[in-house]
Protein backbone atom coordinates (compact mmCIF):
# COMPACT_ATOMS: atom_id res chain seq x y z
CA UNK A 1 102.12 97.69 79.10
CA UNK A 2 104.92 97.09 81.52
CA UNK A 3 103.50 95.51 85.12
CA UNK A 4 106.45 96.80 86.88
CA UNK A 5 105.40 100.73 85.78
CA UNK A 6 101.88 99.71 86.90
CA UNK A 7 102.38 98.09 90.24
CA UNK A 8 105.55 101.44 90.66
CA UNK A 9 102.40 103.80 89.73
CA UNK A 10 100.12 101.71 92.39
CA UNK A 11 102.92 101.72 95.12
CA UNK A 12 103.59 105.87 95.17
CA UNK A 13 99.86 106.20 94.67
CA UNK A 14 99.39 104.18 97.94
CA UNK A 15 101.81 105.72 100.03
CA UNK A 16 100.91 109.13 98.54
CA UNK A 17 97.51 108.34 99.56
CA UNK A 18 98.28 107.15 102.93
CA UNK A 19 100.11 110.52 103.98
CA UNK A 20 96.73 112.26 103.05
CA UNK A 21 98.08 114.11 100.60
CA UNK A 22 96.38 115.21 96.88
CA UNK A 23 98.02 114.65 93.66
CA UNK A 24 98.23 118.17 93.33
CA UNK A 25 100.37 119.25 96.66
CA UNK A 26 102.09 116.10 96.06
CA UNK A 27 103.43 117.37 92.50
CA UNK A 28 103.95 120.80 94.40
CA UNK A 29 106.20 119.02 96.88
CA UNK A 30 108.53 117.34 94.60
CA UNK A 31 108.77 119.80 91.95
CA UNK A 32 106.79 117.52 89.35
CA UNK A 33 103.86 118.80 87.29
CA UNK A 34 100.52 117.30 87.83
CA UNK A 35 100.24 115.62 84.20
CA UNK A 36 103.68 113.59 84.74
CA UNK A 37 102.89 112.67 88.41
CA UNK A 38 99.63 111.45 87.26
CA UNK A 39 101.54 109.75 84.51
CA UNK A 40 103.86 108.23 86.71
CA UNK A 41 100.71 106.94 89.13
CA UNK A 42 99.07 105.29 86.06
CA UNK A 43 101.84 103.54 84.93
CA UNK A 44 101.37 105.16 81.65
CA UNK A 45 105.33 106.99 82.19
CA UNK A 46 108.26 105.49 84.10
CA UNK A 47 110.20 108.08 86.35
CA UNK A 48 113.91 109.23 85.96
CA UNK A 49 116.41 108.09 89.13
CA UNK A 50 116.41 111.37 89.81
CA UNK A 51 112.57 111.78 89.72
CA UNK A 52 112.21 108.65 92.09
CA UNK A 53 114.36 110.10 94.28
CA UNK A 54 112.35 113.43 94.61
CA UNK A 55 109.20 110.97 95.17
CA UNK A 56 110.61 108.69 97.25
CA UNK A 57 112.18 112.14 99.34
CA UNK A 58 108.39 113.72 99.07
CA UNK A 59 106.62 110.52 100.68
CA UNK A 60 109.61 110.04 103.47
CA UNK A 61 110.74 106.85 102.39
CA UNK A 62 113.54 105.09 100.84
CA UNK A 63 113.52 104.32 97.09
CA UNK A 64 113.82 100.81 97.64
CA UNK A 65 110.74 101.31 99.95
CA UNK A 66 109.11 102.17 96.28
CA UNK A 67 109.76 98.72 95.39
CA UNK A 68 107.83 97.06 98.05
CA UNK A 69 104.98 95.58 96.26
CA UNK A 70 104.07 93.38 99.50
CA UNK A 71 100.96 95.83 100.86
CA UNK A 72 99.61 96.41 97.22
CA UNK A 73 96.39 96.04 98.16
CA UNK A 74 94.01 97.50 100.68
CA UNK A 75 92.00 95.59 103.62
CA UNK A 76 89.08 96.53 101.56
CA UNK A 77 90.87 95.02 98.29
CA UNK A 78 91.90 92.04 99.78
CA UNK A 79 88.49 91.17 101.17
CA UNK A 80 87.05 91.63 97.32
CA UNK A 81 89.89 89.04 95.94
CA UNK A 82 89.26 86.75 99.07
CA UNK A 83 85.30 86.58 97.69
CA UNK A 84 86.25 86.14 94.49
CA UNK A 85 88.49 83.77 95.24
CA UNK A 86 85.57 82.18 97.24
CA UNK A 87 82.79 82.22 94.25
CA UNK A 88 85.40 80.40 92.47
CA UNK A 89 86.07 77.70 94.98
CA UNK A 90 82.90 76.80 96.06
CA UNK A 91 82.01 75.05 92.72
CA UNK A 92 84.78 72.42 93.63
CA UNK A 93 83.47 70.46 96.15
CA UNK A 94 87.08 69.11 97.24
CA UNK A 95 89.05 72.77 97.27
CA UNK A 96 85.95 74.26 99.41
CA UNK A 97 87.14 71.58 102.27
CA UNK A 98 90.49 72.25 101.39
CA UNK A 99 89.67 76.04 102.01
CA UNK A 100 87.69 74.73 105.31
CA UNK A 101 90.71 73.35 106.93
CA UNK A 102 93.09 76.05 106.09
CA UNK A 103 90.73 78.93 107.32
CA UNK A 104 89.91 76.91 110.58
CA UNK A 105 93.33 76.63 111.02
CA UNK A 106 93.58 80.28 111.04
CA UNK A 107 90.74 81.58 113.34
């Protein structure tokens, strides 16, 4: 499956989700039935220009802005990756005080 229609699902899911608003008003708003929105969401279908346009129009934002993969994830998310991250390192003796010294750096 193509990562770009996955993380382009992810992204209008997010900022859907961050203007409180359901899939279903959402496919209300743009015009878009539910199964294609969802679809689109999934990354199982890649939207039309023109259907990005009605999205990106729906959520307030620029198209470009749909293409902003920097915030994928949320605090929540990145705290999970950070652990797992962690279980990882800390059966290297070496990264772990690598990790240390970075992270003491930040705080």
């Amino acid at each position: 499956m193509n990562s770009l229609k996955i993380k382009l699902g992810k992204r209008i899911q997010q900022l859907r989700k961050q203007k409180n608003i359901t899939q279903e008003k959402f496919s209300e708003i743009i015009g878009l039935d539910i199964t294609s929105l969802s679809k689109i969401e999934t990354g199982r279908n890649y939207p039309s220009p023109e259907t990005l346009q009605k999205i990106a129009f729906g959520l307030n934002v620029e198209a470009k802005d749909l293409y902003n993969f920097n915030n994928f994830y949320s605090k929540e998310e990145y705290l999970d990756r950070i652990k797992k991250n962690i279980d990882i390192i800390k059966l290297d003796e070496q990264k772990l005080k690598f990790l240390y010294k970075i992270t003491s750096e930040l705080v």
